[in-house]
PDB file of N, CA and C in Angstrom:
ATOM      1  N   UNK A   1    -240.401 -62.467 118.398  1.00  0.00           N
ATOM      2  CA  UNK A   1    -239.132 -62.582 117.707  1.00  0.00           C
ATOM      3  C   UNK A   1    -238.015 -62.318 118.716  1.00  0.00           C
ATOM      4  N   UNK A   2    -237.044 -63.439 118.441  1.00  0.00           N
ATOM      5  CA  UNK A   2    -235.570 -63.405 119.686  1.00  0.00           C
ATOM      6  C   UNK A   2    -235.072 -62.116 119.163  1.00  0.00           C
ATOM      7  N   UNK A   3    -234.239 -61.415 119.909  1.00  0.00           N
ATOM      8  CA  UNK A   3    -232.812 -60.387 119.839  1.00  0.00           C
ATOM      9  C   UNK A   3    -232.197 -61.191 118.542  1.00  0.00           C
ATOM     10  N   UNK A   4    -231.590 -62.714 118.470  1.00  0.00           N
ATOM     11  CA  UNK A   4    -231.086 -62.891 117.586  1.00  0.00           C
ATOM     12  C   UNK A   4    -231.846 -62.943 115.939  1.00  0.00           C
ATOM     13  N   UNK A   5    -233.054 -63.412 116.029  1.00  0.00           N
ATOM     14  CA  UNK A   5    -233.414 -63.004 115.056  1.00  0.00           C
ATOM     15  C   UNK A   5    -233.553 -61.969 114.420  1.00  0.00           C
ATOM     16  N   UNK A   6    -234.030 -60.957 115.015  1.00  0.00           N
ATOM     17  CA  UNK A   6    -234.605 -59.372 114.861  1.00  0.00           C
ATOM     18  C   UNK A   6    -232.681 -58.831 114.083  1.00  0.00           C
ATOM     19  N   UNK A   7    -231.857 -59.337 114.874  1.00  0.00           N
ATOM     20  CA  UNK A   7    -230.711 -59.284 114.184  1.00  0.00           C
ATOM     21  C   UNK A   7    -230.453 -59.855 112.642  1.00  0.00           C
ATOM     22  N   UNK A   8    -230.629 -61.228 113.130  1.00  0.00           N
ATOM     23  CA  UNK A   8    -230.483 -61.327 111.356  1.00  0.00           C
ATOM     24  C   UNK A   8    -231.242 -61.038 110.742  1.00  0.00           C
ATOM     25  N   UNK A   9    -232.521 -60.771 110.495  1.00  0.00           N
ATOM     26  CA  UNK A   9    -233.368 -60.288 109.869  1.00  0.00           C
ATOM     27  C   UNK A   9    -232.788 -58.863 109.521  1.00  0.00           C
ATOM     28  N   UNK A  10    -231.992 -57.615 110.651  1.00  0.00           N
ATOM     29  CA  UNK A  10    -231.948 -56.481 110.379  1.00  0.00           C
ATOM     30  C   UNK A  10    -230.811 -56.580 109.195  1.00  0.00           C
ATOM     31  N   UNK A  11    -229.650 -57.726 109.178  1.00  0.00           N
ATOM     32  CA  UNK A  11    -228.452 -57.981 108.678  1.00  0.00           C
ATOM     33  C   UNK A  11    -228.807 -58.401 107.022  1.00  0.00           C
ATOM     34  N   UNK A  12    -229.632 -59.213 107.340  1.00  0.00           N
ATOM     35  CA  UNK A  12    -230.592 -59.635 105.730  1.00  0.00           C
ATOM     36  C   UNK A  12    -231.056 -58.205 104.914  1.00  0.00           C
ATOM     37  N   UNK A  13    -231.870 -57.250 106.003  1.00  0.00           N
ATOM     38  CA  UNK A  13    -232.181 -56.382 105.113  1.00  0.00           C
ATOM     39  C   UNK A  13    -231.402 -55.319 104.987  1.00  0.00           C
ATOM     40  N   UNK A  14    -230.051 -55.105 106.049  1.00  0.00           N
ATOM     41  CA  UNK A  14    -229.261 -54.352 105.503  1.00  0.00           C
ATOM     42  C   UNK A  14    -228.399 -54.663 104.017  1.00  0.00           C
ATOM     43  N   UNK A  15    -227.894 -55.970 103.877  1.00  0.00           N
ATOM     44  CA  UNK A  15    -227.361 -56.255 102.885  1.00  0.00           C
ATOM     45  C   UNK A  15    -228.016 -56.184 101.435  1.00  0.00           C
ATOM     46  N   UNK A  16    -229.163 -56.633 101.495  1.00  0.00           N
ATOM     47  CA  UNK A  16    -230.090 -56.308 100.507  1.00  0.00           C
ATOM     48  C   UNK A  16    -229.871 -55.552  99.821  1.00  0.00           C
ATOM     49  N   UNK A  17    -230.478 -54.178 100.802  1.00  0.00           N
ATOM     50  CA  UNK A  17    -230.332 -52.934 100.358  1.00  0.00           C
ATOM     51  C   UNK A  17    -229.292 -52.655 100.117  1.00  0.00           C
ATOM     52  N   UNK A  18    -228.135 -53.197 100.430  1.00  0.00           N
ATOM     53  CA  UNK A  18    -225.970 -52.284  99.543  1.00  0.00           C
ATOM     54  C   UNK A  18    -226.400 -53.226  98.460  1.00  0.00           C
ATOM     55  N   UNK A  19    -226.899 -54.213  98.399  1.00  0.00           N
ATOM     56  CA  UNK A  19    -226.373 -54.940  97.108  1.00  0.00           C
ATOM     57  C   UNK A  19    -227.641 -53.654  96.058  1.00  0.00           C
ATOM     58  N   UNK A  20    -228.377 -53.922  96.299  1.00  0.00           N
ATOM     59  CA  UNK A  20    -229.326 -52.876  95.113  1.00  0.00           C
ATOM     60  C   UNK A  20    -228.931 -51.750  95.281  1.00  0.00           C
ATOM     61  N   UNK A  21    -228.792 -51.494  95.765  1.00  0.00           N
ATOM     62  CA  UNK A  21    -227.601 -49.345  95.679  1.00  0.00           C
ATOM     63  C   UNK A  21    -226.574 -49.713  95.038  1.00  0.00           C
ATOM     64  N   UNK A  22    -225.617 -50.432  95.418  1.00  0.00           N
ATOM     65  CA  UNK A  22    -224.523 -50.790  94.561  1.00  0.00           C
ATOM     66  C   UNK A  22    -224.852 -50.630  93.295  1.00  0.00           C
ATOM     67  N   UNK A  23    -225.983 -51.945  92.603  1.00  0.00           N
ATOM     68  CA  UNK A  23    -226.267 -51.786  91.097  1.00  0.00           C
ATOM     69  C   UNK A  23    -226.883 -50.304  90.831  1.00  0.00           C
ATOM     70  N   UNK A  24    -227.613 -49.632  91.305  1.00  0.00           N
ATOM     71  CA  UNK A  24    -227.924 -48.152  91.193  1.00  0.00           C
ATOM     72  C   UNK A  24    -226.594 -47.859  90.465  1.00  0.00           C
ATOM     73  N   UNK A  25    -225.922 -47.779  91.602  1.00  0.00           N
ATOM     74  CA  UNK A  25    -224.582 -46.819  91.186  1.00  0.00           C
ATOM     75  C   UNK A  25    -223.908 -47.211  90.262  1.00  0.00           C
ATOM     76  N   UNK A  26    -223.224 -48.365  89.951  1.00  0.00           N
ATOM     77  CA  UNK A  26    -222.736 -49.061  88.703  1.00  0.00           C
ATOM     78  C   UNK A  26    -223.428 -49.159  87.204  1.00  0.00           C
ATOM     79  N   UNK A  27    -224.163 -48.824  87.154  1.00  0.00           N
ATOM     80  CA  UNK A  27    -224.849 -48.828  86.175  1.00  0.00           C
ATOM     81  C   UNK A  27    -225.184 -50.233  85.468  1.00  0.00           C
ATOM     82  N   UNK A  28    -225.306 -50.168  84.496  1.00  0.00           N
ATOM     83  CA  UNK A  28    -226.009 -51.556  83.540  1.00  0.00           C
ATOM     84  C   UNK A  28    -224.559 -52.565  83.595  1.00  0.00           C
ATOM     85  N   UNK A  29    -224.340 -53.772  84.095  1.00  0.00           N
ATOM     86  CA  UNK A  29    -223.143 -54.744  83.845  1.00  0.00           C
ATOM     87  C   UNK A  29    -223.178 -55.344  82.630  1.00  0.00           C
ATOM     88  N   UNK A  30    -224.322 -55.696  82.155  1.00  0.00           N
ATOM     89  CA  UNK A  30    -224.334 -55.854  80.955  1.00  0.00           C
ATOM     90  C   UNK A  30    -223.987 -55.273  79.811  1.00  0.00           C
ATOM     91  N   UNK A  31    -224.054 -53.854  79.815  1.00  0.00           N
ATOM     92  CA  UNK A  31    -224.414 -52.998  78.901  1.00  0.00           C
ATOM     93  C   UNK A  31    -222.508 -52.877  78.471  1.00  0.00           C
ATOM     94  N   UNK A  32    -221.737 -52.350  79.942  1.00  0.00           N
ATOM     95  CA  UNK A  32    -220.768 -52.514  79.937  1.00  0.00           C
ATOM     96  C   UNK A  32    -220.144 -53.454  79.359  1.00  0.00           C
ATOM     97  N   UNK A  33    -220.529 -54.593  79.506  1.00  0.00           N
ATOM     98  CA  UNK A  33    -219.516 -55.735  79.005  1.00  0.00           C
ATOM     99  C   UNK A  33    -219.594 -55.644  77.373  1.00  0.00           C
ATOM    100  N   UNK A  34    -220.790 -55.509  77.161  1.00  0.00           N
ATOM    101  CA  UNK A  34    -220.925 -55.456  75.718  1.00  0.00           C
ATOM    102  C   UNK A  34    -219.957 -54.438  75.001  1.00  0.00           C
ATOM    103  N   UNK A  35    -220.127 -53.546  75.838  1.00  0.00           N
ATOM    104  CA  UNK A  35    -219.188 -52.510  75.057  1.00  0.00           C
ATOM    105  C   UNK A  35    -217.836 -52.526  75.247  1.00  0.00           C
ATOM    106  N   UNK A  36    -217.366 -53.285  76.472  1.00  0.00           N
ATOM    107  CA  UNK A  36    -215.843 -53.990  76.150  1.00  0.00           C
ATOM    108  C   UNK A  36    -215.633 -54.803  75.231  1.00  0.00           C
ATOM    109  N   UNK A  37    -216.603 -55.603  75.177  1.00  0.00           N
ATOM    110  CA  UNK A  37    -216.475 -57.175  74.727  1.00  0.00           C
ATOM    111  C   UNK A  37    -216.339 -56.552  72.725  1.00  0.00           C
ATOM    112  N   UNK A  38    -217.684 -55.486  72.396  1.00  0.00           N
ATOM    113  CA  UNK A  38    -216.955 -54.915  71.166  1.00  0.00           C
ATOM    114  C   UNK A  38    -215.806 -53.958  70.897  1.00  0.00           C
ATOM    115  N   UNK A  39    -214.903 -53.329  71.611  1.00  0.00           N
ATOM    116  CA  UNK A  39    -213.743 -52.866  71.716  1.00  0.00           C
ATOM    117  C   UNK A  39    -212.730 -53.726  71.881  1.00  0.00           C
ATOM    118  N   UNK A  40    -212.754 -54.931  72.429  1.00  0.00           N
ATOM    119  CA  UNK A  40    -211.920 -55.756  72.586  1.00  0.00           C
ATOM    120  C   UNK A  40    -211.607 -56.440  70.749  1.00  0.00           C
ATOM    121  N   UNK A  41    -213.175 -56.805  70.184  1.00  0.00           N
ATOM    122  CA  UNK A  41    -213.078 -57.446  69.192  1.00  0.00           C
ATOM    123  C   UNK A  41    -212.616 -56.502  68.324  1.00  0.00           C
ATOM    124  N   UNK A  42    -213.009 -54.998  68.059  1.00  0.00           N
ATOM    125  CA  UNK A  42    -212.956 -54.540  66.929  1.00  0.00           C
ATOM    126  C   UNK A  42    -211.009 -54.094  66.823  1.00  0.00           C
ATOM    127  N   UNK A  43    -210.870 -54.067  68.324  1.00  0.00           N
ATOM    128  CA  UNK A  43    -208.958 -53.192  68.283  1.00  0.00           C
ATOM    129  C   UNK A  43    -208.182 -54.682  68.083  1.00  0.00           C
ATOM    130  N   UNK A  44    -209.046 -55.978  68.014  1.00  0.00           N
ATOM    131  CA  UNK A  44    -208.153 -57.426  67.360  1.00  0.00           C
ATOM    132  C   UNK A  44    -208.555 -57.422  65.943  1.00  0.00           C
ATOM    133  N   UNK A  45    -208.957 -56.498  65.038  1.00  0.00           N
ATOM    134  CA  UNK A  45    -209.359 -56.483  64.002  1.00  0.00           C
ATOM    135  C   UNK A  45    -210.468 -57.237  63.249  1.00  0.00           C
ATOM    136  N   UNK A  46    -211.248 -57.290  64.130  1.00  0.00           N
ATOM    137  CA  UNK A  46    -212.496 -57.851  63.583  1.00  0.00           C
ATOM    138  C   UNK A  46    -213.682 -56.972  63.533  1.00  0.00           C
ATOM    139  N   UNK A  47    -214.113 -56.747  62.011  1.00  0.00           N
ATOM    140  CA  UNK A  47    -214.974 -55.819  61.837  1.00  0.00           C
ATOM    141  C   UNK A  47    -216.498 -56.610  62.188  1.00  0.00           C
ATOM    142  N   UNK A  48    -217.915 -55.952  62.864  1.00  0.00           N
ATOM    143  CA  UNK A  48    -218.752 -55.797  63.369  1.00  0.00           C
ATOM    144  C   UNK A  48    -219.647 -56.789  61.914  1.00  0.00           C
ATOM    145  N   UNK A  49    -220.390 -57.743  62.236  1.00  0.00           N
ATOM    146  CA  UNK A  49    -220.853 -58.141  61.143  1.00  0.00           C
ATOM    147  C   UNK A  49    -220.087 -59.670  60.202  1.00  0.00           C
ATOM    148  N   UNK A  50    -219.173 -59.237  60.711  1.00  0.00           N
ATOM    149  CA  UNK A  50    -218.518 -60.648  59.881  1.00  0.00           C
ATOM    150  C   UNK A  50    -218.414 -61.912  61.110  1.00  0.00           C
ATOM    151  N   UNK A  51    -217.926 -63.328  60.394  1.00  0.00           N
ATOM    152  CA  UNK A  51    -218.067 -64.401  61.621  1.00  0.00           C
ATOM    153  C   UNK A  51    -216.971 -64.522  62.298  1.00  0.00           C
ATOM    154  N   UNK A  52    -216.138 -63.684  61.864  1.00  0.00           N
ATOM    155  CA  UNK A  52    -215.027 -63.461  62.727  1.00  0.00           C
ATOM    156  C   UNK A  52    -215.250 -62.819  64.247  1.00  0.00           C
ATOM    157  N   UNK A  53    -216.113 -61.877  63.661  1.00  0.00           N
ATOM    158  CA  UNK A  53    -216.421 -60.532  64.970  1.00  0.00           C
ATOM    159  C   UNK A  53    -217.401 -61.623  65.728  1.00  0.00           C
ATOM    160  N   UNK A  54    -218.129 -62.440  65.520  1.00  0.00           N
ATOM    161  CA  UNK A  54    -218.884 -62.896  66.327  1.00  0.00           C
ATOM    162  C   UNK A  54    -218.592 -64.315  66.792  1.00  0.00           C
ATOM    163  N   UNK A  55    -217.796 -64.682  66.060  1.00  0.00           N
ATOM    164  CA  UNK A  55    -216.829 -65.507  66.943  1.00  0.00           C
ATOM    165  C   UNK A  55    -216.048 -65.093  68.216  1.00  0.00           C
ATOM    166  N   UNK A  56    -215.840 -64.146  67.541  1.00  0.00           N
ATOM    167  CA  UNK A  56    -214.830 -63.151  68.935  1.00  0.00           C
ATOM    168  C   UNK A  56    -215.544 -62.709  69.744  1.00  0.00           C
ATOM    169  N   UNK A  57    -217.166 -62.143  69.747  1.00  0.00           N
ATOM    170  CA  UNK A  57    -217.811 -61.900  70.917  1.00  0.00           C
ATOM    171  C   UNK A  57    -218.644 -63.177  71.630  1.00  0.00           C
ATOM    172  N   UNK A  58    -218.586 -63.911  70.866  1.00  0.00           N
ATOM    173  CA  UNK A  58    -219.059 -66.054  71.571  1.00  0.00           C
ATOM    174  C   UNK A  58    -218.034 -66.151  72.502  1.00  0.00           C
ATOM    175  N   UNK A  59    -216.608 -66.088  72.175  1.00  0.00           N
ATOM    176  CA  UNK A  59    -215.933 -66.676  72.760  1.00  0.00           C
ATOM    177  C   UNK A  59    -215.820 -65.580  74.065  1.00  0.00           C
ATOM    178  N   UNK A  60    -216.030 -64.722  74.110  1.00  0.00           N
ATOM    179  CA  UNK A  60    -215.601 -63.460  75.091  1.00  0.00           C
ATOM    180  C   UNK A  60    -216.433 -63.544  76.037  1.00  0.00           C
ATOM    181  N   UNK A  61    -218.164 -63.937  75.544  1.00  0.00           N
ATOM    182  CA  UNK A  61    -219.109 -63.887  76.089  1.00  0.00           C
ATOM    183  C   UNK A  61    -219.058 -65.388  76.791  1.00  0.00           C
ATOM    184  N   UNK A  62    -218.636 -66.359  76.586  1.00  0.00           N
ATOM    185  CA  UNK A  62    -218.144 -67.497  76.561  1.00  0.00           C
ATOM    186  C   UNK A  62    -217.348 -67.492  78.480  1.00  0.00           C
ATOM    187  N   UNK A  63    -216.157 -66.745  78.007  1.00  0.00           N
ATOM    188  CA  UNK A  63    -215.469 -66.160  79.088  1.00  0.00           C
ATOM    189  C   UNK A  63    -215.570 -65.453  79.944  1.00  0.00           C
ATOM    190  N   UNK A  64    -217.075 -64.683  79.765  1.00  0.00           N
ATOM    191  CA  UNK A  64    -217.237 -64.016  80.831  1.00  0.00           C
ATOM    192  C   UNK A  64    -218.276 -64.935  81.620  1.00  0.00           C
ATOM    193  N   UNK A  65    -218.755 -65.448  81.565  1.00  0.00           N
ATOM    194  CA  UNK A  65    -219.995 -66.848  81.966  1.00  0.00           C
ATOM    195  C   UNK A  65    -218.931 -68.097  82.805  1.00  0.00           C
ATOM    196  N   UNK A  66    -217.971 -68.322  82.211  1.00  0.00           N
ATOM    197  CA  UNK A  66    -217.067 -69.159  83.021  1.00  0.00           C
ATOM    198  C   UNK A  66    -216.636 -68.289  84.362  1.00  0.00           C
ATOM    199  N   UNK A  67    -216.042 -67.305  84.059  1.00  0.00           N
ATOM    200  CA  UNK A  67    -215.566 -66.253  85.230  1.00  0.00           C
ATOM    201  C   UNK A  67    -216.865 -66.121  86.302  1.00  0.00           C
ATOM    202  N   UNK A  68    -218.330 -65.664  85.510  1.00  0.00           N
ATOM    203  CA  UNK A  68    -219.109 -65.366  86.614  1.00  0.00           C
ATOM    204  C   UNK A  68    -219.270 -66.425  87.540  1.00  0.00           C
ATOM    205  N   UNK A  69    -219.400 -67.973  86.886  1.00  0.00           N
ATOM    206  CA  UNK A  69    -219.614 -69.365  87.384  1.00  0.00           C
ATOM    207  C   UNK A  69    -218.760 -69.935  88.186  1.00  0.00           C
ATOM    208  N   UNK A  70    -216.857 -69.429  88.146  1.00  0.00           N
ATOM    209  CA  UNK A  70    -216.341 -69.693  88.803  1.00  0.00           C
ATOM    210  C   UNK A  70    -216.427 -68.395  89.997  1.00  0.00           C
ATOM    211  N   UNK A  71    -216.876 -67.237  90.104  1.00  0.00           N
ATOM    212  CA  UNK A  71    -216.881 -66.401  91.247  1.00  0.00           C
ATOM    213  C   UNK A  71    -218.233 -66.742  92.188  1.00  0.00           C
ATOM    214  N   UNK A  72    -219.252 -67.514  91.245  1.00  0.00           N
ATOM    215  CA  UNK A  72    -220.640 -67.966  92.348  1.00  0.00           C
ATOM    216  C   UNK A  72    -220.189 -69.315  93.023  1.00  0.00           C
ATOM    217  N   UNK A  73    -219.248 -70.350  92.513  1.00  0.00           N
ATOM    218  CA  UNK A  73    -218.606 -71.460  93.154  1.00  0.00           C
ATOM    219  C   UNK A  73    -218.272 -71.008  94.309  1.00  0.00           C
ATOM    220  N   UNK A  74    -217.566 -70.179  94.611  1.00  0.00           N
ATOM    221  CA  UNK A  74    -216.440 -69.883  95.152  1.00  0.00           C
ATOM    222  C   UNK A  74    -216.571 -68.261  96.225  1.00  0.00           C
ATOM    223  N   UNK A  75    -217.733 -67.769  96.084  1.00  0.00           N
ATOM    224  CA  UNK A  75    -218.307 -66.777  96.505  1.00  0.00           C
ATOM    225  C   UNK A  75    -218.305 -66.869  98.116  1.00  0.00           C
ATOM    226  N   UNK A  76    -218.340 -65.827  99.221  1.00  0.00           N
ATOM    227  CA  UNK A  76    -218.400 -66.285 100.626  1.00  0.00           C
ATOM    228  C   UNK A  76    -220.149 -67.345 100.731  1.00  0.00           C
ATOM    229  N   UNK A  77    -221.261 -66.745 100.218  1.00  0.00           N
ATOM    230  CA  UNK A  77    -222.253 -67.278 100.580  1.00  0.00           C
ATOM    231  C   UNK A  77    -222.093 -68.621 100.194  1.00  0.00           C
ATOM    232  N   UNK A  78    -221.509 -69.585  99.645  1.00  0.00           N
ATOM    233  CA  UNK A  78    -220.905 -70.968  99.147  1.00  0.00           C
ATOM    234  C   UNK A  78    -220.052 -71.677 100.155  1.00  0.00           C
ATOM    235  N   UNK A  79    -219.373 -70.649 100.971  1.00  0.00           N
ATOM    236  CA  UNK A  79    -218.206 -71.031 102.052  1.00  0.00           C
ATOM    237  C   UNK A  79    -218.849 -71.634 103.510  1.00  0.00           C
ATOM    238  N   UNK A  80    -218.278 -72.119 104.225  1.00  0.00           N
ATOM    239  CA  UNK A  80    -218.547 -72.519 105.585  1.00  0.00           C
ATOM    240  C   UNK A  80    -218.784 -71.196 106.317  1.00  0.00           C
ATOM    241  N   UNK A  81    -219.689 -71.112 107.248  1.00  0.00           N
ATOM    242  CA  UNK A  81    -219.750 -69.752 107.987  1.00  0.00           C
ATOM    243  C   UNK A  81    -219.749 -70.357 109.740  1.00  0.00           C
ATOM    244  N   UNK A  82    -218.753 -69.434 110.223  1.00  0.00           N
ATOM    245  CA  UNK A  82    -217.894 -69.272 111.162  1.00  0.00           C
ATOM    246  C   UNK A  82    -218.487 -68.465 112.304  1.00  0.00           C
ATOM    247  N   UNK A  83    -219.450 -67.098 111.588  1.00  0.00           N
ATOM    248  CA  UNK A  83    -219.429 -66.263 112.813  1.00  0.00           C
ATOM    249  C   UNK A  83    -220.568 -67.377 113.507  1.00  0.00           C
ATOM    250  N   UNK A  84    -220.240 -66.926 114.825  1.00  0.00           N
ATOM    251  CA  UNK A  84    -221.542 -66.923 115.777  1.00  0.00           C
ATOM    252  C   UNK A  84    -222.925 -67.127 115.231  1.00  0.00           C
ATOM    253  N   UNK A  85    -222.985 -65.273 114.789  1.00  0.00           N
ATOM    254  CA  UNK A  85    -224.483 -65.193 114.369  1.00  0.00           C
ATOM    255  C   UNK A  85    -225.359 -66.348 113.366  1.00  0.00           C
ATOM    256  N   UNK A  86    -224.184 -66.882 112.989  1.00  0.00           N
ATOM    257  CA  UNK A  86    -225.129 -67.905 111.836  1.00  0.00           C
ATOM    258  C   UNK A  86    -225.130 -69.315 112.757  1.00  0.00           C
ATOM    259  N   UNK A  87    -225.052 -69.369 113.243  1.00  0.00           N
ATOM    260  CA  UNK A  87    -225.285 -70.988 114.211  1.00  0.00           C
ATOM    261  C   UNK A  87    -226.627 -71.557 114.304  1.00  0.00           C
TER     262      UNK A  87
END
């Protein structure tokens, strides 16, 4: 194995590992959203159970799926890469 490989390979598994510590530390993203996504609906007055409230969490849930889809478009790993090391 080249110097440059042994590099990216070390760069691969450093990143790895922040991205899974990261989620460690953040806890559940899901879990979170849910529990915005019902605070959001219930303080617009939609009680839990009716098709109102779940209209309001379709459409929220709706919105958060567009957002994630436009941040993986558009993400650096999607972009042209510049440094060196990736040549």
């Amino acid at each position: 194995m080249t110097n440059l490989e042994l590099t990216r390979t070390t760069m691969a598994i450093a990143c790895l590992s922040a991205g899974l510590l990261a989620g460690c530390v953040t806890g559940s993203g899901i879990d979170q959203q849910a529990v915005a996504q019902d605070q959001t609906c219930q303080q617009s007055g939609f009680k839990p159970g009716t098709p109102g409230y779940g209209n309001c969490r379709l459409e929220l849930s709706r919105q958060a799926a567009a957002a994630r889809a436009d941040y993986v478009a558009h993400a650096w790993w999607n972009q042209p890469q510049t440094c060196p090391l990736w040549r």
